[in-house]
PDB file of N, CA and C in Angstrom:
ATOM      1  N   UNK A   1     100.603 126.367  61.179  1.00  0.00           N
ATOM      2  CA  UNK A   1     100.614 125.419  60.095  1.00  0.00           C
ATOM      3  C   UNK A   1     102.045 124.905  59.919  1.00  0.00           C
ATOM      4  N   UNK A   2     101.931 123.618  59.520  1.00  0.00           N
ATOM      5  CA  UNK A   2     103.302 122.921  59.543  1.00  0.00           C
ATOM      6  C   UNK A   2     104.057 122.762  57.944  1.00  0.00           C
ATOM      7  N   UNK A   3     105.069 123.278  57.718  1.00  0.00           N
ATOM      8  CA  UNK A   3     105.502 122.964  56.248  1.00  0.00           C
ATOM      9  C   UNK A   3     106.607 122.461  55.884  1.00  0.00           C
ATOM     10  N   UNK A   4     106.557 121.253  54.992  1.00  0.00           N
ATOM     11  CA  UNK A   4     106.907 120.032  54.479  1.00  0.00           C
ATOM     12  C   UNK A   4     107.852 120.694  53.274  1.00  0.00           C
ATOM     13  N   UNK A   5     109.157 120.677  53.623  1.00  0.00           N
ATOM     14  CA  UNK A   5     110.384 121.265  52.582  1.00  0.00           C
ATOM     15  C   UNK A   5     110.598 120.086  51.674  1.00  0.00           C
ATOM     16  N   UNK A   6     110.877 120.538  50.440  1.00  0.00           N
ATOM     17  CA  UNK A   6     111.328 119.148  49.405  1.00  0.00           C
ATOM     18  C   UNK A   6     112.811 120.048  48.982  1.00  0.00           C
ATOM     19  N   UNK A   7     112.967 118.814  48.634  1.00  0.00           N
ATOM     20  CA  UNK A   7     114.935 119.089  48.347  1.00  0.00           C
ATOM     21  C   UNK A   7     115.013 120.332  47.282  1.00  0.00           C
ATOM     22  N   UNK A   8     114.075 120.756  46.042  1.00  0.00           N
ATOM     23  CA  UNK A   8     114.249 122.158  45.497  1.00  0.00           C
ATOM     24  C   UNK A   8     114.233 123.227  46.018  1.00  0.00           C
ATOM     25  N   UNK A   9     113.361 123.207  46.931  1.00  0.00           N
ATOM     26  CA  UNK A   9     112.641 124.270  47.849  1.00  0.00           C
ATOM     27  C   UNK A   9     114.175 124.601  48.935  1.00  0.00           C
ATOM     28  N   UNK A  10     114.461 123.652  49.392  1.00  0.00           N
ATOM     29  CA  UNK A  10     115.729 123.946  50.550  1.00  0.00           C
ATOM     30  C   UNK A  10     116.876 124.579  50.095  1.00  0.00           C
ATOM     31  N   UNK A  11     117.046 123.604  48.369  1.00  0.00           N
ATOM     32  CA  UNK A  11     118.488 124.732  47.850  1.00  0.00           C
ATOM     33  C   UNK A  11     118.430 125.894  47.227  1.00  0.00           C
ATOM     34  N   UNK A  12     117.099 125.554  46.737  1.00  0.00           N
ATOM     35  CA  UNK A  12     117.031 127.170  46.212  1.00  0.00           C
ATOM     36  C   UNK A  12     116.955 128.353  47.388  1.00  0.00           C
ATOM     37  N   UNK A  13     116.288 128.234  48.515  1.00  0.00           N
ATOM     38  CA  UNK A  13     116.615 129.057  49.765  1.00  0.00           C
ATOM     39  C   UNK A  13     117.458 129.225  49.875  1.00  0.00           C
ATOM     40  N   UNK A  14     118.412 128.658  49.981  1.00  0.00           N
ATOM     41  CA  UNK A  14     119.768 127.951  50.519  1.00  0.00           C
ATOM     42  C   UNK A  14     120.984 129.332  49.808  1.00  0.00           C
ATOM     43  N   UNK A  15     120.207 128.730  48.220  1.00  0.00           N
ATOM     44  CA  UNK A  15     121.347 129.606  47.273  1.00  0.00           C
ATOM     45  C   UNK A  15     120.792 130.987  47.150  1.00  0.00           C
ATOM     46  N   UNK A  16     119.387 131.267  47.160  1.00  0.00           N
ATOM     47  CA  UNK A  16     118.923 132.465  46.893  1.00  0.00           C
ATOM     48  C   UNK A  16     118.509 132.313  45.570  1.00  0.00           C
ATOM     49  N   UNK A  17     118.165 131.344  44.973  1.00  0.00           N
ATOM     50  CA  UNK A  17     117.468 131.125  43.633  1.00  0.00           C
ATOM     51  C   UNK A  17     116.454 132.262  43.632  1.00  0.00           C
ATOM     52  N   UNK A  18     116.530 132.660  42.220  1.00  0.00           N
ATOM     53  CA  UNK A  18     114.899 133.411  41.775  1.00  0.00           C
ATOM     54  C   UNK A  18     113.871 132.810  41.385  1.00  0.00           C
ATOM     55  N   UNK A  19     114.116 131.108  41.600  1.00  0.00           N
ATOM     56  CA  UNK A  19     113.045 129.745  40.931  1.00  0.00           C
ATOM     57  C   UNK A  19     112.243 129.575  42.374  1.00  0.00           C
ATOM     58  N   UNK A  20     112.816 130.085  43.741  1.00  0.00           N
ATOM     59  CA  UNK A  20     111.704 129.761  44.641  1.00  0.00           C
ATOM     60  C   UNK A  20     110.678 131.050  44.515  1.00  0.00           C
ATOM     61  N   UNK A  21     109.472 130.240  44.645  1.00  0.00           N
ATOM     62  CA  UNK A  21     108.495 131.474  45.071  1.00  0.00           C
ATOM     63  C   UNK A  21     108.158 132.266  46.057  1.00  0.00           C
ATOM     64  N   UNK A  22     107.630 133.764  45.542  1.00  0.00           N
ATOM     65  CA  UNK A  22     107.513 134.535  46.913  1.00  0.00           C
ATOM     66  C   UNK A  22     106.929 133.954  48.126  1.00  0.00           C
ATOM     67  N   UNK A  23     105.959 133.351  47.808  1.00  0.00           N
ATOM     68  CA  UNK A  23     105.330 132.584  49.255  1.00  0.00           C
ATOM     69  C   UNK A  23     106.272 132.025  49.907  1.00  0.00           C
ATOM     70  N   UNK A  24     106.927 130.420  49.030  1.00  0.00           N
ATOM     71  CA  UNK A  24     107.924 130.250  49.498  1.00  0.00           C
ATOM     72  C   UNK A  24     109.305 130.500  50.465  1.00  0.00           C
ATOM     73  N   UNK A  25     109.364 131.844  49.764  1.00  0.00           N
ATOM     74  CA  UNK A  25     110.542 132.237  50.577  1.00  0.00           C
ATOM     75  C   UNK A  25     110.193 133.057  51.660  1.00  0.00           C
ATOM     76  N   UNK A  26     108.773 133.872  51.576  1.00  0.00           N
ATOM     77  CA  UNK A  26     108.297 134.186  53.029  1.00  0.00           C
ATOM     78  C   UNK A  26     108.593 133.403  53.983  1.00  0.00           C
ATOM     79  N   UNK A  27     107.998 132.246  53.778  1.00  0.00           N
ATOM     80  CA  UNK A  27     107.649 131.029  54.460  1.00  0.00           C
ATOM     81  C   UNK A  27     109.342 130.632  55.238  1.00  0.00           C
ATOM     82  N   UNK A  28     109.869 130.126  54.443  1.00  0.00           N
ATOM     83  CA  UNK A  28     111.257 129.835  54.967  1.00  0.00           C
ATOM     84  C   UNK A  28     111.808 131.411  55.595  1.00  0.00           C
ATOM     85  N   UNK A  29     111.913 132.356  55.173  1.00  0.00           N
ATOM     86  CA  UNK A  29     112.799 133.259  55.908  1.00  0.00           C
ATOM     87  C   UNK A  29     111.795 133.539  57.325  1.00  0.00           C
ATOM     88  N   UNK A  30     110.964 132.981  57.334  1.00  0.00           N
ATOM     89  CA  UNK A  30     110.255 133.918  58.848  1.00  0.00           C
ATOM     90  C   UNK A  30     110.521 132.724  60.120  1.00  0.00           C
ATOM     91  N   UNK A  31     111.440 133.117  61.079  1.00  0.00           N
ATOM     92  CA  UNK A  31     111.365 132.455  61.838  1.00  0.00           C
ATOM     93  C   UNK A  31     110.998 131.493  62.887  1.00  0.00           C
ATOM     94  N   UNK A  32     109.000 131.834  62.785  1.00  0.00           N
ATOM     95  CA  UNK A  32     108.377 131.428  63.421  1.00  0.00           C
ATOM     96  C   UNK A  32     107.612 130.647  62.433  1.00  0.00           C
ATOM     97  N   UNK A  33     107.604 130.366  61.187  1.00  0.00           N
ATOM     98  CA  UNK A  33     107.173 129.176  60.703  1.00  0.00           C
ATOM     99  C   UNK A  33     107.850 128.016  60.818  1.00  0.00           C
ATOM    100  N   UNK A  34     106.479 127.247  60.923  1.00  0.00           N
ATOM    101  CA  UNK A  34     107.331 125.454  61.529  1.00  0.00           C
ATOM    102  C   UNK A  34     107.477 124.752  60.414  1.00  0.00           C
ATOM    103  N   UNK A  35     108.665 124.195  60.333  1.00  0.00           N
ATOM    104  CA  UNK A  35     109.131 123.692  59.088  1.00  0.00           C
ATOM    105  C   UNK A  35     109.522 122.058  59.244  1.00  0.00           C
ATOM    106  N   UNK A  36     108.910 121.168  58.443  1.00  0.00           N
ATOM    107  CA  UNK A  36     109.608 119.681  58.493  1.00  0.00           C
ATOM    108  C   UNK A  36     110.399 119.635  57.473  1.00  0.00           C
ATOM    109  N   UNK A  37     111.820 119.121  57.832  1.00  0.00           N
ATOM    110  CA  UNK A  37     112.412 118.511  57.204  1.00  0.00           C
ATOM    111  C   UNK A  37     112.769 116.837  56.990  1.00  0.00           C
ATOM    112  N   UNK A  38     111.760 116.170  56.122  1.00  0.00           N
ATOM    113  CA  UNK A  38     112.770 114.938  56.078  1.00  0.00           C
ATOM    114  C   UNK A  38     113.987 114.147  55.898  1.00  0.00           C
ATOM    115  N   UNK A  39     114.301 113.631  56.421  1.00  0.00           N
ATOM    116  CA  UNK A  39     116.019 113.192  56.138  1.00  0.00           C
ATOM    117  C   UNK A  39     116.377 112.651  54.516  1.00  0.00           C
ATOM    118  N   UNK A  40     115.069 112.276  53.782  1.00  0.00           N
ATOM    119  CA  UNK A  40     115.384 112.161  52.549  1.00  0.00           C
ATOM    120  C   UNK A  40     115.392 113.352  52.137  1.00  0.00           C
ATOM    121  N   UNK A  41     115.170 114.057  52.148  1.00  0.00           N
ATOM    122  CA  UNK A  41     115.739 115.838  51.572  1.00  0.00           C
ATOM    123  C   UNK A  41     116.718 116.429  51.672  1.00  0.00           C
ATOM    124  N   UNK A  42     117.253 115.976  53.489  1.00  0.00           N
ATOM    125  CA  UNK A  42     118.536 116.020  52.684  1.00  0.00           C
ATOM    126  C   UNK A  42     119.479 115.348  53.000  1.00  0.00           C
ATOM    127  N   UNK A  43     118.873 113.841  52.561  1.00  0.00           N
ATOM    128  CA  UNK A  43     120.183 112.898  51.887  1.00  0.00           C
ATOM    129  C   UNK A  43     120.400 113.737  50.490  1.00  0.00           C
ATOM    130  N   UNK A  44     119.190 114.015  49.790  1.00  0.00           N
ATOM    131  CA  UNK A  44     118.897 114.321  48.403  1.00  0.00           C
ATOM    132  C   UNK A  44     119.923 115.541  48.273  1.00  0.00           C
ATOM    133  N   UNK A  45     119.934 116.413  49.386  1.00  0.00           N
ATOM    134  CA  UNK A  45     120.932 117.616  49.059  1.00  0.00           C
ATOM    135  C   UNK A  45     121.709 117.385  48.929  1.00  0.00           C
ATOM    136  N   UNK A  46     122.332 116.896  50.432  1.00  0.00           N
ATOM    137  CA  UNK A  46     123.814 116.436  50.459  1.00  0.00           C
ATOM    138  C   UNK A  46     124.430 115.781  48.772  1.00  0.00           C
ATOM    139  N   UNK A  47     123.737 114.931  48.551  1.00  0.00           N
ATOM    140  CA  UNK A  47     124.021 114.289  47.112  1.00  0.00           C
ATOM    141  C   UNK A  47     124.614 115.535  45.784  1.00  0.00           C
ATOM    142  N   UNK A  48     123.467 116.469  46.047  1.00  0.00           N
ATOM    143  CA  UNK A  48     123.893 117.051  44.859  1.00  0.00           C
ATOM    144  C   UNK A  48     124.369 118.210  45.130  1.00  0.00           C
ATOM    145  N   UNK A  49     124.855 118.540  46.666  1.00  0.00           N
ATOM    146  CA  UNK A  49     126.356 119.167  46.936  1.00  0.00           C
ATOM    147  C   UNK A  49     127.480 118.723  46.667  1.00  0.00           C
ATOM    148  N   UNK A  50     127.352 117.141  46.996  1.00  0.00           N
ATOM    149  CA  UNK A  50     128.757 116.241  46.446  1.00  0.00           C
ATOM    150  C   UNK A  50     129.299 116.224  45.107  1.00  0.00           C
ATOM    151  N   UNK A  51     127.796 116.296  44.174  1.00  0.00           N
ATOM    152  CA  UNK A  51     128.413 116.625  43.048  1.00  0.00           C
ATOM    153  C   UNK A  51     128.245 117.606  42.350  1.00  0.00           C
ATOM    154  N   UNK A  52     128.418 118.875  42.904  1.00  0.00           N
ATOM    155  CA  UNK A  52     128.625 120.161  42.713  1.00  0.00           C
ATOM    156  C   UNK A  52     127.336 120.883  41.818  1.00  0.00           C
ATOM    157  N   UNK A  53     126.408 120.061  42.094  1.00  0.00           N
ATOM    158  CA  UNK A  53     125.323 120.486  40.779  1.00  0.00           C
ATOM    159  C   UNK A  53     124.865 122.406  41.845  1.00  0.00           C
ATOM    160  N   UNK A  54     125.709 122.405  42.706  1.00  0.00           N
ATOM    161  CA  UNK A  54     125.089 123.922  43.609  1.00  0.00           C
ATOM    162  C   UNK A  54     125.920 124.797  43.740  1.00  0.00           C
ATOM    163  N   UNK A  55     125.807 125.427  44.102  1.00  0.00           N
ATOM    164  CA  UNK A  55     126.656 126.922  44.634  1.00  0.00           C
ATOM    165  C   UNK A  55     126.834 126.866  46.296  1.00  0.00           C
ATOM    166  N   UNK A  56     126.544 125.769  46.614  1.00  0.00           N
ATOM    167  CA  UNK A  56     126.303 125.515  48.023  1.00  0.00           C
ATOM    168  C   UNK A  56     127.624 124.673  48.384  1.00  0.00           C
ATOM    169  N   UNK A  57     128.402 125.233  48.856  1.00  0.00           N
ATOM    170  CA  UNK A  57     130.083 125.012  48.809  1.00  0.00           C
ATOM    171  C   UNK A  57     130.708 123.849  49.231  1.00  0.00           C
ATOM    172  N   UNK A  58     130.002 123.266  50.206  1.00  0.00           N
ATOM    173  CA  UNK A  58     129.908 121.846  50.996  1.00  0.00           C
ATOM    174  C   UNK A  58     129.231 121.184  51.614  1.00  0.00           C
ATOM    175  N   UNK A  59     128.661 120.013  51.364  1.00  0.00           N
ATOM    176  CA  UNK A  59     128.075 118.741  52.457  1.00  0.00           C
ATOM    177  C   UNK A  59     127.834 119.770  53.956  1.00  0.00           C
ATOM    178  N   UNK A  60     128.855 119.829  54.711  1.00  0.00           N
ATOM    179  CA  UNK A  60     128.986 120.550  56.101  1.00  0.00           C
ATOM    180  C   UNK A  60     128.199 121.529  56.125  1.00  0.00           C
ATOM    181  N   UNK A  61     128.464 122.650  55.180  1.00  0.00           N
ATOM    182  CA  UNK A  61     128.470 124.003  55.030  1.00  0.00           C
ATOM    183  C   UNK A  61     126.469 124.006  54.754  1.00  0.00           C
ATOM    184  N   UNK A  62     126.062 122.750  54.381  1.00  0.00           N
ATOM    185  CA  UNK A  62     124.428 122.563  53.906  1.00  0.00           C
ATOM    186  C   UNK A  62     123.844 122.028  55.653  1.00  0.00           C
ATOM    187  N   UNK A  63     124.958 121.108  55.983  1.00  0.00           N
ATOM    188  CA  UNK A  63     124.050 120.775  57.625  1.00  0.00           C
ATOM    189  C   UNK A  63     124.195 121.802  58.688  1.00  0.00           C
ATOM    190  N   UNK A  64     125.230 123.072  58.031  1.00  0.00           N
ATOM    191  CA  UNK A  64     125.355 124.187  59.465  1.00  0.00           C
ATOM    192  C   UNK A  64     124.153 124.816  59.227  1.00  0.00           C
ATOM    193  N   UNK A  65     123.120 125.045  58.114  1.00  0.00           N
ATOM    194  CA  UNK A  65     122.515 125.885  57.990  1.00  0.00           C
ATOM    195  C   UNK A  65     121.141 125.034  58.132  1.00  0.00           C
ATOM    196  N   UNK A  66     121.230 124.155  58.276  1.00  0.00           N
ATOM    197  CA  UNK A  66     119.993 123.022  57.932  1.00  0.00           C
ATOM    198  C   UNK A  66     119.923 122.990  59.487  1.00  0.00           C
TER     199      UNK A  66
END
């Protein structure tokens, strides 16, 4: 099954939020789930790395892990 990330879902992974859900984060931490990312998700990140609304330290530091 194929799964469709939206820009909450990515930073809260990202940061380790307690707002993603357990499924959720199954889902993202298991390596062999297939994951889409659209590029509006993360234009959408990038954005609100730029303006610090994250704990997610930099623009860069969001596409090394992306």
């Amino acid at each position: 099954m194929k799964y469709v990330l939206d820009t909450h879902a990515l930073i809260w992974f990202l940061e380790g939020n307690p707002r993603l859900g357990k499924n959720a984060k199954t889902i993202l931490s298991d390596p062999n789930s297939e994951l889409v990312l659209p590029a509006i998700v993360l234009a959408e990140a990038a954005w609100i790395v730029e303006r610090g609304r994250t704990s997610i330290p930099s623009v860069l530091e969001l596409f090394r892990v992306c």
